[in-house]
N, C-alpha and C. Protein backbone atom coordinates (compact mmCIF):
# COMPACT_ATOMS: atom_id res chain seq x y z
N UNK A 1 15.93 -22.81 -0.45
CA UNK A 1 14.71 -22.76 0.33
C UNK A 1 13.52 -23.01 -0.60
N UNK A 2 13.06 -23.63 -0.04
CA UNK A 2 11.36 -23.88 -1.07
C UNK A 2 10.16 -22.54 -0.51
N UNK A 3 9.35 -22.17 -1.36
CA UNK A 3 8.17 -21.50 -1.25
C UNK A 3 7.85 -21.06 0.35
N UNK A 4 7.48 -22.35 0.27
CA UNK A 4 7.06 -22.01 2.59
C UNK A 4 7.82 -21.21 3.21
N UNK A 5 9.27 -21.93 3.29
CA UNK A 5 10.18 -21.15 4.24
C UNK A 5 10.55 -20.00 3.75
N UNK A 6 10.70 -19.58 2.76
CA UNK A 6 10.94 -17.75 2.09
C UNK A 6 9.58 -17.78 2.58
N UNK A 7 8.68 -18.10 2.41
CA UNK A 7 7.40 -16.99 2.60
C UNK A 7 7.25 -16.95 4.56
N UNK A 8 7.62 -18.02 5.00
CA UNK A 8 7.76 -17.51 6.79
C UNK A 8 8.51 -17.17 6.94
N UNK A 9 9.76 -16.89 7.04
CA UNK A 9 10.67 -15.89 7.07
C UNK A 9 10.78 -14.36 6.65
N UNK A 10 10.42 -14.59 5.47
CA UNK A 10 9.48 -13.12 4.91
C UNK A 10 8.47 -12.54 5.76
N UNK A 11 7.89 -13.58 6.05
CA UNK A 11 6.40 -12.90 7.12
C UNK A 11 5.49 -12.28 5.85
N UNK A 12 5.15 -13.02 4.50
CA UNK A 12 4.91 -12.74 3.73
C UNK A 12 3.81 -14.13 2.87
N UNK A 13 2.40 -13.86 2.75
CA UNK A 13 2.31 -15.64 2.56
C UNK A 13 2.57 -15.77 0.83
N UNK A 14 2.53 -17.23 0.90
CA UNK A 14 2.89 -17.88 -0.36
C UNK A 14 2.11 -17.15 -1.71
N UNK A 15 1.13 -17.03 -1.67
CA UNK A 15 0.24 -16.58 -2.48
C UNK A 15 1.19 -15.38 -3.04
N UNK A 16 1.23 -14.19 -2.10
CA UNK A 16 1.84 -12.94 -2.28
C UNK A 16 3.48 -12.89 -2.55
N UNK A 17 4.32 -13.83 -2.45
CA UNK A 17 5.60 -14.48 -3.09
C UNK A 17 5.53 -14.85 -4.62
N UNK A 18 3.91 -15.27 -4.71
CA UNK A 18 4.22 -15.74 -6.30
C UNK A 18 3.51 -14.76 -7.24
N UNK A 19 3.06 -13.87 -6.84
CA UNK A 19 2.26 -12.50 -7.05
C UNK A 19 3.39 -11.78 -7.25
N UNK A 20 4.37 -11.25 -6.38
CA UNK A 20 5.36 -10.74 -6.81
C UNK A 20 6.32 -11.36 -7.36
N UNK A 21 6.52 -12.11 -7.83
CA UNK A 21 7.14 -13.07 -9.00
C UNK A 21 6.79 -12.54 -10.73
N UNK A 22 5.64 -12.99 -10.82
CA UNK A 22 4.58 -12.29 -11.70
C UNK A 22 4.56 -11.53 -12.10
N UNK A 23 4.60 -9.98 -11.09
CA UNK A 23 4.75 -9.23 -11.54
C UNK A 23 5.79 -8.68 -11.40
N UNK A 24 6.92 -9.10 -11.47
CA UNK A 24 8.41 -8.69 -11.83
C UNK A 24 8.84 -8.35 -10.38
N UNK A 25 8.50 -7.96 -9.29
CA UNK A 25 9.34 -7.29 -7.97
C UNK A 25 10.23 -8.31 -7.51
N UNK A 26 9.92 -9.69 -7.77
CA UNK A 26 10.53 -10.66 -7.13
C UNK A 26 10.68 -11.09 -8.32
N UNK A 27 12.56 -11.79 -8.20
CA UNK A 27 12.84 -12.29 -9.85
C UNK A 27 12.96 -13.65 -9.39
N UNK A 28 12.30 -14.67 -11.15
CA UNK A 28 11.88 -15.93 -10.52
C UNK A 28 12.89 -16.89 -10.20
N UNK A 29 12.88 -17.70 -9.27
CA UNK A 29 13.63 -18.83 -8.89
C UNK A 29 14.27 -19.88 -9.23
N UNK A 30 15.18 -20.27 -9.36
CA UNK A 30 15.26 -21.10 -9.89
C UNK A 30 14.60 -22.71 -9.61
N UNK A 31 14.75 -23.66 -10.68
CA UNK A 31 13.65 -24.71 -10.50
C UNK A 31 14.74 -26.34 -9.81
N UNK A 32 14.65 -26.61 -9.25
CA UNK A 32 15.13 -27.59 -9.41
C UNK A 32 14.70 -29.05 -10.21
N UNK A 33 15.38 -30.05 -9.81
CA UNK A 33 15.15 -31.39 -11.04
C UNK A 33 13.83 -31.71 -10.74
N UNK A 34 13.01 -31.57 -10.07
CA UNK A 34 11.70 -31.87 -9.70
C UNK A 34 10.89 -30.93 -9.91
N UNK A 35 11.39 -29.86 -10.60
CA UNK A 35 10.30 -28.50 -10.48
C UNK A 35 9.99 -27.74 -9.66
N UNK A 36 10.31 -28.39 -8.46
CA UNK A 36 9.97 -27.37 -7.21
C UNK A 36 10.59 -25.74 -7.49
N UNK A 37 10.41 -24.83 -6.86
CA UNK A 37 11.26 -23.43 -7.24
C UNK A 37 12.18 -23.83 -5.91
N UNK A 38 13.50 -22.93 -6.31
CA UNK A 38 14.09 -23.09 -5.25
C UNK A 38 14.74 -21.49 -4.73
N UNK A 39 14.68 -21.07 -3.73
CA UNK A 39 14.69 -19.78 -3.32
C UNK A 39 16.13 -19.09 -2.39
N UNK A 40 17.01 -18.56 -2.68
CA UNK A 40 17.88 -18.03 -1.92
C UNK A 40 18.26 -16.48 -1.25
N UNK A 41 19.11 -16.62 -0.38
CA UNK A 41 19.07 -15.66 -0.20
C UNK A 41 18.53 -14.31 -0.49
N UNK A 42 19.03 -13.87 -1.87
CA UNK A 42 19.49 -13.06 -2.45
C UNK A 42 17.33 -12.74 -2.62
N UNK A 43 16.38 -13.95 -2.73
CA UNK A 43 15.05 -13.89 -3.07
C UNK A 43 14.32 -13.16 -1.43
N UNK A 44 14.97 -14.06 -0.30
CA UNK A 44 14.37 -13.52 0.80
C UNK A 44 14.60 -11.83 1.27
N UNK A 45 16.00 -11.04 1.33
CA UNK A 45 16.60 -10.13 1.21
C UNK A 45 15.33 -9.05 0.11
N UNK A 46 14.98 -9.48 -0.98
CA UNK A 46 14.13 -8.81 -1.95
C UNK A 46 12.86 -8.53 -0.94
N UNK A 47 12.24 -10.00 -0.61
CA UNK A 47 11.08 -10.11 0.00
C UNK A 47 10.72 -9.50 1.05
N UNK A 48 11.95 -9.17 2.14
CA UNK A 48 12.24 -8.07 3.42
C UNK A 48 11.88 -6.50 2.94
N UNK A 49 12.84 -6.32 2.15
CA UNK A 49 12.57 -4.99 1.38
C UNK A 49 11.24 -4.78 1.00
N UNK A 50 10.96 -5.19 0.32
CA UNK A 50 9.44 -5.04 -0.32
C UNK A 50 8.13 -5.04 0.95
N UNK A 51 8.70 -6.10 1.96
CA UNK A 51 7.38 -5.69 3.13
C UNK A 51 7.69 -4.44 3.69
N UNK A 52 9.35 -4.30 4.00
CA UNK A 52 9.35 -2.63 4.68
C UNK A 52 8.71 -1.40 3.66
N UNK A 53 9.19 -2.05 2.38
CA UNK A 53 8.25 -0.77 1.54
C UNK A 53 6.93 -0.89 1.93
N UNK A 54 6.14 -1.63 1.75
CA UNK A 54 5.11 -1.63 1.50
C UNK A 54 4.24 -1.67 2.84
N UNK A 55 5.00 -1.45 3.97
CA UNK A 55 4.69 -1.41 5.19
C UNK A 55 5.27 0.14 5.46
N UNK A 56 5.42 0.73 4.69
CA UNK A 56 5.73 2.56 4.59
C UNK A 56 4.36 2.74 3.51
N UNK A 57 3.42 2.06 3.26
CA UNK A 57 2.72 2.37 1.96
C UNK A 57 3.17 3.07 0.79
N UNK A 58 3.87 2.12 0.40
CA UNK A 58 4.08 2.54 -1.22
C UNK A 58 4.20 1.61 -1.94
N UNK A 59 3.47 2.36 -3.04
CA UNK A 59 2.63 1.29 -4.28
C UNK A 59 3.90 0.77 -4.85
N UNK A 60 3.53 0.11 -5.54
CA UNK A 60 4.23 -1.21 -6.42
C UNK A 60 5.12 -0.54 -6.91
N UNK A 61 4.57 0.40 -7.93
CA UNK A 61 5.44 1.34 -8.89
C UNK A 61 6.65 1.59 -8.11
N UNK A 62 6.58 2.82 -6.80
CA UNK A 62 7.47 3.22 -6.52
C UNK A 62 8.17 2.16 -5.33
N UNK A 63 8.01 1.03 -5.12
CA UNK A 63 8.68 -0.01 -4.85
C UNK A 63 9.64 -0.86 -6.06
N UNK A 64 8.88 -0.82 -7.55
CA UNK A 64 9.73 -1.07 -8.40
C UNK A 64 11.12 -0.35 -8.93
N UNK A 65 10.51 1.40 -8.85
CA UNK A 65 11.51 2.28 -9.15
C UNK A 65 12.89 2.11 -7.66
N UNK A 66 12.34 1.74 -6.67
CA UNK A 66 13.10 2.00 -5.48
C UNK A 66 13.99 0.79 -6.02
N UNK A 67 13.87 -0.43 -6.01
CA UNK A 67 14.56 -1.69 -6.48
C UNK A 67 15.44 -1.31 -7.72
N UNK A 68 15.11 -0.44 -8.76
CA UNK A 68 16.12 -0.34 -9.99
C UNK A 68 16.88 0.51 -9.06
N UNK A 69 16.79 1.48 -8.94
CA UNK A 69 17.79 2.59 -8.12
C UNK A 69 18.83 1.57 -7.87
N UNK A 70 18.22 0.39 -6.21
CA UNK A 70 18.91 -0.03 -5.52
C UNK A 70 19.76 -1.01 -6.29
N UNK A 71 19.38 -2.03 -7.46
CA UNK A 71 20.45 -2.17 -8.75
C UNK A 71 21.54 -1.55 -8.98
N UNK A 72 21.27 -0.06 -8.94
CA UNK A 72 22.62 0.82 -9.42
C UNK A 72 23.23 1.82 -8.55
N UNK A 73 24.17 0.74 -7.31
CA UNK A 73 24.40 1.27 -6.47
C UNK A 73 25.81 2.76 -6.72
N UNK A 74 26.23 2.64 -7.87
CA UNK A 74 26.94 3.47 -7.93
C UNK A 74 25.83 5.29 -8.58
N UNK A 75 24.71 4.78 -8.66
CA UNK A 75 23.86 5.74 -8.96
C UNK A 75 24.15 7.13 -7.87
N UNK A 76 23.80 8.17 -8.45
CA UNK A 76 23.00 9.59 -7.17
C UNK A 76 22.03 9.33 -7.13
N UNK A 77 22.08 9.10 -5.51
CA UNK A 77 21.16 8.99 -4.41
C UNK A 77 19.60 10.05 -4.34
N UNK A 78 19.86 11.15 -5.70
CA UNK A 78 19.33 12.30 -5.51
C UNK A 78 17.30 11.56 -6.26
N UNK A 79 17.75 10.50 -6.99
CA UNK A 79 16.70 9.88 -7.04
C UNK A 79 15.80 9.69 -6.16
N UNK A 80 16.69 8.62 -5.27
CA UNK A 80 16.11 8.08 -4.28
C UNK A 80 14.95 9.16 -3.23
N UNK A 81 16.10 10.36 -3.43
CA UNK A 81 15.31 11.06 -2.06
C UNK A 81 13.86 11.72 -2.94
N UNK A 82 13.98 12.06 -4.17
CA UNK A 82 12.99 12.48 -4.92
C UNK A 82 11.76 11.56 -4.84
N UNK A 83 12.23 10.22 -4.94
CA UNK A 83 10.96 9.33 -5.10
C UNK A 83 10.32 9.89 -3.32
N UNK A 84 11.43 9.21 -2.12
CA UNK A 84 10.66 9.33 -1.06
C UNK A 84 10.01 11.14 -0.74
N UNK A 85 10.79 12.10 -1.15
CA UNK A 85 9.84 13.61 -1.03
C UNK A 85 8.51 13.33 -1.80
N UNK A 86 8.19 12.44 -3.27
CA UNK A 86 7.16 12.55 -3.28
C UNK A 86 6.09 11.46 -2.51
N UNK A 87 6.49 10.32 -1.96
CA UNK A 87 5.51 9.39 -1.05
C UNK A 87 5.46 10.45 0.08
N UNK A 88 6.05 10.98 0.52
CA UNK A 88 6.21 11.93 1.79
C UNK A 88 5.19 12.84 1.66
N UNK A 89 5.27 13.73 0.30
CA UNK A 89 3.71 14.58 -0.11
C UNK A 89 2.64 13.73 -0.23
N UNK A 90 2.58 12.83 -0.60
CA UNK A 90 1.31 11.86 -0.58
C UNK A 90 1.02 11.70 0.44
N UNK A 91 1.62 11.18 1.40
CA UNK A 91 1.21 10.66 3.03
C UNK A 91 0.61 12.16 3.41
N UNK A 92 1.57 13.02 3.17
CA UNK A 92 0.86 14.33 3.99
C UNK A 92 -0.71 15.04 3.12
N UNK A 93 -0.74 14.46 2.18
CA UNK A 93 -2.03 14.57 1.49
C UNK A 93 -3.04 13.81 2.49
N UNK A 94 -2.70 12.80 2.46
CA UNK A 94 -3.75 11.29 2.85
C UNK A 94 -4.29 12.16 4.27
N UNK A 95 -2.84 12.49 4.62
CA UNK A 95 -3.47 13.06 6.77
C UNK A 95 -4.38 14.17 6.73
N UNK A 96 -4.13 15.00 5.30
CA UNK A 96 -5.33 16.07 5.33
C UNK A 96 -6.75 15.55 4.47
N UNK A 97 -6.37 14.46 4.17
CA UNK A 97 -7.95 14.19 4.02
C UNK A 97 -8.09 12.94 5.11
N UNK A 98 -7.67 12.62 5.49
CA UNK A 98 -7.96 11.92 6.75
C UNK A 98 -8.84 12.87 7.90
N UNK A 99 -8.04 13.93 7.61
CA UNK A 99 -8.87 15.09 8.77
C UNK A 99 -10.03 15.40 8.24
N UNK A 100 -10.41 15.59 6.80
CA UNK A 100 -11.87 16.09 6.64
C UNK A 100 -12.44 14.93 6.55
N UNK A 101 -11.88 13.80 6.67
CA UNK A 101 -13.04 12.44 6.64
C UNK A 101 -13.24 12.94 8.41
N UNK A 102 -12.46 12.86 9.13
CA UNK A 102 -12.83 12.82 10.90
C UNK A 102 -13.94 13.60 11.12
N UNK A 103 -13.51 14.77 10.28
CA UNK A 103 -14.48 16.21 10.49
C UNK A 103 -15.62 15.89 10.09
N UNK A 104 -15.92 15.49 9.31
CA UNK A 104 -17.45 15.04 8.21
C UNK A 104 -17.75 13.96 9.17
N UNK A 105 -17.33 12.80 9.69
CA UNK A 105 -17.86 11.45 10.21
C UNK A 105 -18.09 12.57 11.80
N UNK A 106 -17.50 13.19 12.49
CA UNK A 106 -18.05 13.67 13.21
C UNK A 106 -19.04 14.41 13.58
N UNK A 107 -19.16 15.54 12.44
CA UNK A 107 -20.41 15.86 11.85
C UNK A 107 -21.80 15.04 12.35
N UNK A 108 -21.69 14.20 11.46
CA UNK A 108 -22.82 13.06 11.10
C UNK A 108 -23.25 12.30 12.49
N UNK A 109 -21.85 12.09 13.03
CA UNK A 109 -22.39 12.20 14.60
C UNK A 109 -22.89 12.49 15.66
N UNK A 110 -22.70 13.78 15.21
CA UNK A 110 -23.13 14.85 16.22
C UNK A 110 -24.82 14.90 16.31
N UNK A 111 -25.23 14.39 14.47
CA UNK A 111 -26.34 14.93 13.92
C UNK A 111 -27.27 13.96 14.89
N UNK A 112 -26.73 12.50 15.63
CA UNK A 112 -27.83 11.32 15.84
C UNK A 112 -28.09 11.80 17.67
N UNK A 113 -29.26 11.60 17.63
CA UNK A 113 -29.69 11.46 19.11
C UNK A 113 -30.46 10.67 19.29
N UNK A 114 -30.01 10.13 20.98
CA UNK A 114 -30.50 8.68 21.69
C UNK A 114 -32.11 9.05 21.30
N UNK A 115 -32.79 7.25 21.12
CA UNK A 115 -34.22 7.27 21.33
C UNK A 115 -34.95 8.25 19.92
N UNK A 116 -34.51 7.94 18.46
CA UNK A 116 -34.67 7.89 18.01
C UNK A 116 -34.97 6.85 16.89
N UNK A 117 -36.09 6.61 16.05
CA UNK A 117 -36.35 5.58 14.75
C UNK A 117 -35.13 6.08 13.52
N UNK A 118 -35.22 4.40 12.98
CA UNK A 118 -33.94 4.62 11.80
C UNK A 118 -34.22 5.77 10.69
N UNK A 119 -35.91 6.20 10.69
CA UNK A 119 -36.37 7.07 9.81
C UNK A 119 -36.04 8.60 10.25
N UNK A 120 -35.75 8.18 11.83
CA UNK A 120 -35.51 9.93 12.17
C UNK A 120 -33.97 10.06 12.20
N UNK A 121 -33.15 9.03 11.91
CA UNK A 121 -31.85 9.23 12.12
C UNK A 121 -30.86 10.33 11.60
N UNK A 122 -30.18 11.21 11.68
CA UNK A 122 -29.86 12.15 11.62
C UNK A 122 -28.24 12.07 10.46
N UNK A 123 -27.79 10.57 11.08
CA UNK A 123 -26.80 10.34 10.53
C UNK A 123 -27.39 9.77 8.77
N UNK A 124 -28.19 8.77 8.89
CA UNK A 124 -28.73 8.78 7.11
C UNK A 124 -29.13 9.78 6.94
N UNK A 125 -30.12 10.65 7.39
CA UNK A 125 -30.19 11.70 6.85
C UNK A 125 -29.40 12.68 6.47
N UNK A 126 -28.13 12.58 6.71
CA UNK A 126 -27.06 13.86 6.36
C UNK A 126 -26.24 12.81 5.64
N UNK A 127 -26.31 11.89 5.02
CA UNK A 127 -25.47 11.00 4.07
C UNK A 127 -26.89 10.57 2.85
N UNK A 128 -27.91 10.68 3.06
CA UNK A 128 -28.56 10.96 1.92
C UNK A 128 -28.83 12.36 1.21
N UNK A 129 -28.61 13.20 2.34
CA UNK A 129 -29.10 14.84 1.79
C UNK A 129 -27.80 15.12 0.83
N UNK A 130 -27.04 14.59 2.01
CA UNK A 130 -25.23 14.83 1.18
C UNK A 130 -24.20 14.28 1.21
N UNK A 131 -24.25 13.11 -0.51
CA UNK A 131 -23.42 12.60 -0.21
C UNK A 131 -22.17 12.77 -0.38
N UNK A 132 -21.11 11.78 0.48
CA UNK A 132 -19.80 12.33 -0.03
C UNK A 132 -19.29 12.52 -1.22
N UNK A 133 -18.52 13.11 -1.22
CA UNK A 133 -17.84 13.70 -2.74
C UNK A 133 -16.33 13.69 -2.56
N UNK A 134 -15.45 12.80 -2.61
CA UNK A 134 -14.00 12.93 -2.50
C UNK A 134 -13.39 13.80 -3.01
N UNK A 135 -12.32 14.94 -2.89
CA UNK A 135 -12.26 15.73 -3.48
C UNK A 135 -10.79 15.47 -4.12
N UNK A 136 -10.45 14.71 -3.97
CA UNK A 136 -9.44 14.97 -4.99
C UNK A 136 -9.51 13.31 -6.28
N UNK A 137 -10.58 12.58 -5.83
CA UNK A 137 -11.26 11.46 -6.78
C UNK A 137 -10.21 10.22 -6.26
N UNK A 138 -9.40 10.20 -4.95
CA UNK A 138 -9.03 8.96 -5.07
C UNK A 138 -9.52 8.57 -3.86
N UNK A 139 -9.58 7.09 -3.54
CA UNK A 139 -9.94 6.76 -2.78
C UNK A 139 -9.25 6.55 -1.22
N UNK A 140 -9.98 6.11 -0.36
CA UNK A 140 -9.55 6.12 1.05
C UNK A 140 -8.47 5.12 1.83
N UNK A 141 -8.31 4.57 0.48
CA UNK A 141 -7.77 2.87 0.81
C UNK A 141 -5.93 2.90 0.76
N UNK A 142 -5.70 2.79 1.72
CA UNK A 142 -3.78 2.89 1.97
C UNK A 142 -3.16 1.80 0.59
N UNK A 143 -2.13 2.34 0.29
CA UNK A 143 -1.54 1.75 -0.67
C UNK A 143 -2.45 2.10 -2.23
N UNK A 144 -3.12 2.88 -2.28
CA UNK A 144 -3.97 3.46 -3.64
C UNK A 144 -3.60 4.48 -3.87
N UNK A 145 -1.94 4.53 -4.33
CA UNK A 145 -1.70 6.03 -5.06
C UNK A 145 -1.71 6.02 -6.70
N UNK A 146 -2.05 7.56 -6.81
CA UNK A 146 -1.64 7.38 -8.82
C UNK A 146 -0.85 6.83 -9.34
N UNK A 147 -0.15 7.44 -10.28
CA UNK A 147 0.73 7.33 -10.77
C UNK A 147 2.22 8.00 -9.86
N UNK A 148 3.12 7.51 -9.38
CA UNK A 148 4.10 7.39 -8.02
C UNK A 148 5.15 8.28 -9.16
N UNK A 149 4.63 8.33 -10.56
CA UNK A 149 6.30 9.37 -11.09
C UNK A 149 6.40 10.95 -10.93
């Protein structure tokens, strides 16, 4: 298979096929007499995996560690479940600050009333008096965990 068809089949675009190439999740292809890469099975199968990971949000890292595991199938499994108990505490982190983002953006809501100027607005005013402060310093953005060990 050439580039295109692994990457539509993947449901994955080209760009992000040769990104994970790069950086090791996807191992590279072989070339044929023209240079083209040429892609099999064994590349699309990788490429499936990696969207279901990463469509569970989990970072690279613990998509890389999940892939060695899956290398050593005669391994204990006791890994495996360790890595997912800790994405599992992460997610359940994310939902409790998901809730004090709701709580705070509701807040700020509450603060605005109709038929008011942008100077009387209630909502800048309670995001200039106080701004947010993340409390545990990472950000809001899915797929942005620490260090996954």
């Amino acid at each position: 298979m050439k580039i295109g068809e692994v990457s539509r089949k993947a449901g994955i675009p080209v760009e992000t096929v040769r990104y994970y190439e790069k950086i090791g999740l996807l191992p590279e292809p072989d070339r044929n007499s023209s240079g083209y890469r040429t892609y099999h099975n064994a590349h699309l199968e990788r490429l499936l995996f990696i969207r279901r990971c990463r469509n569970l949000d989990m970072a690279q890292e613990e998509i890389r560690e999940l892939i060695r595991m899956a290398d050593d199938p005669e391994a204990d499994c006791s890994d495996v479940d360790g890595l997912l108990a800790r994405h599992l505490a992460h997610v359940r982190e994310r939902l409790q600050e998901l809730q004090t983002l709701e709580h705070t953006l509701e807040q700020l809501q509450a603060s605005c009333s109709a038929g008011r100027t942008v100077k009387e607005c209630g909502i800048l005013g309670g995001l200039e008096a106080n701004p947010p402060t993340p409390s545990t310093g990472q950000n809001h953005v899915p797929g942005t965990h620490g260090n996954s060990r």
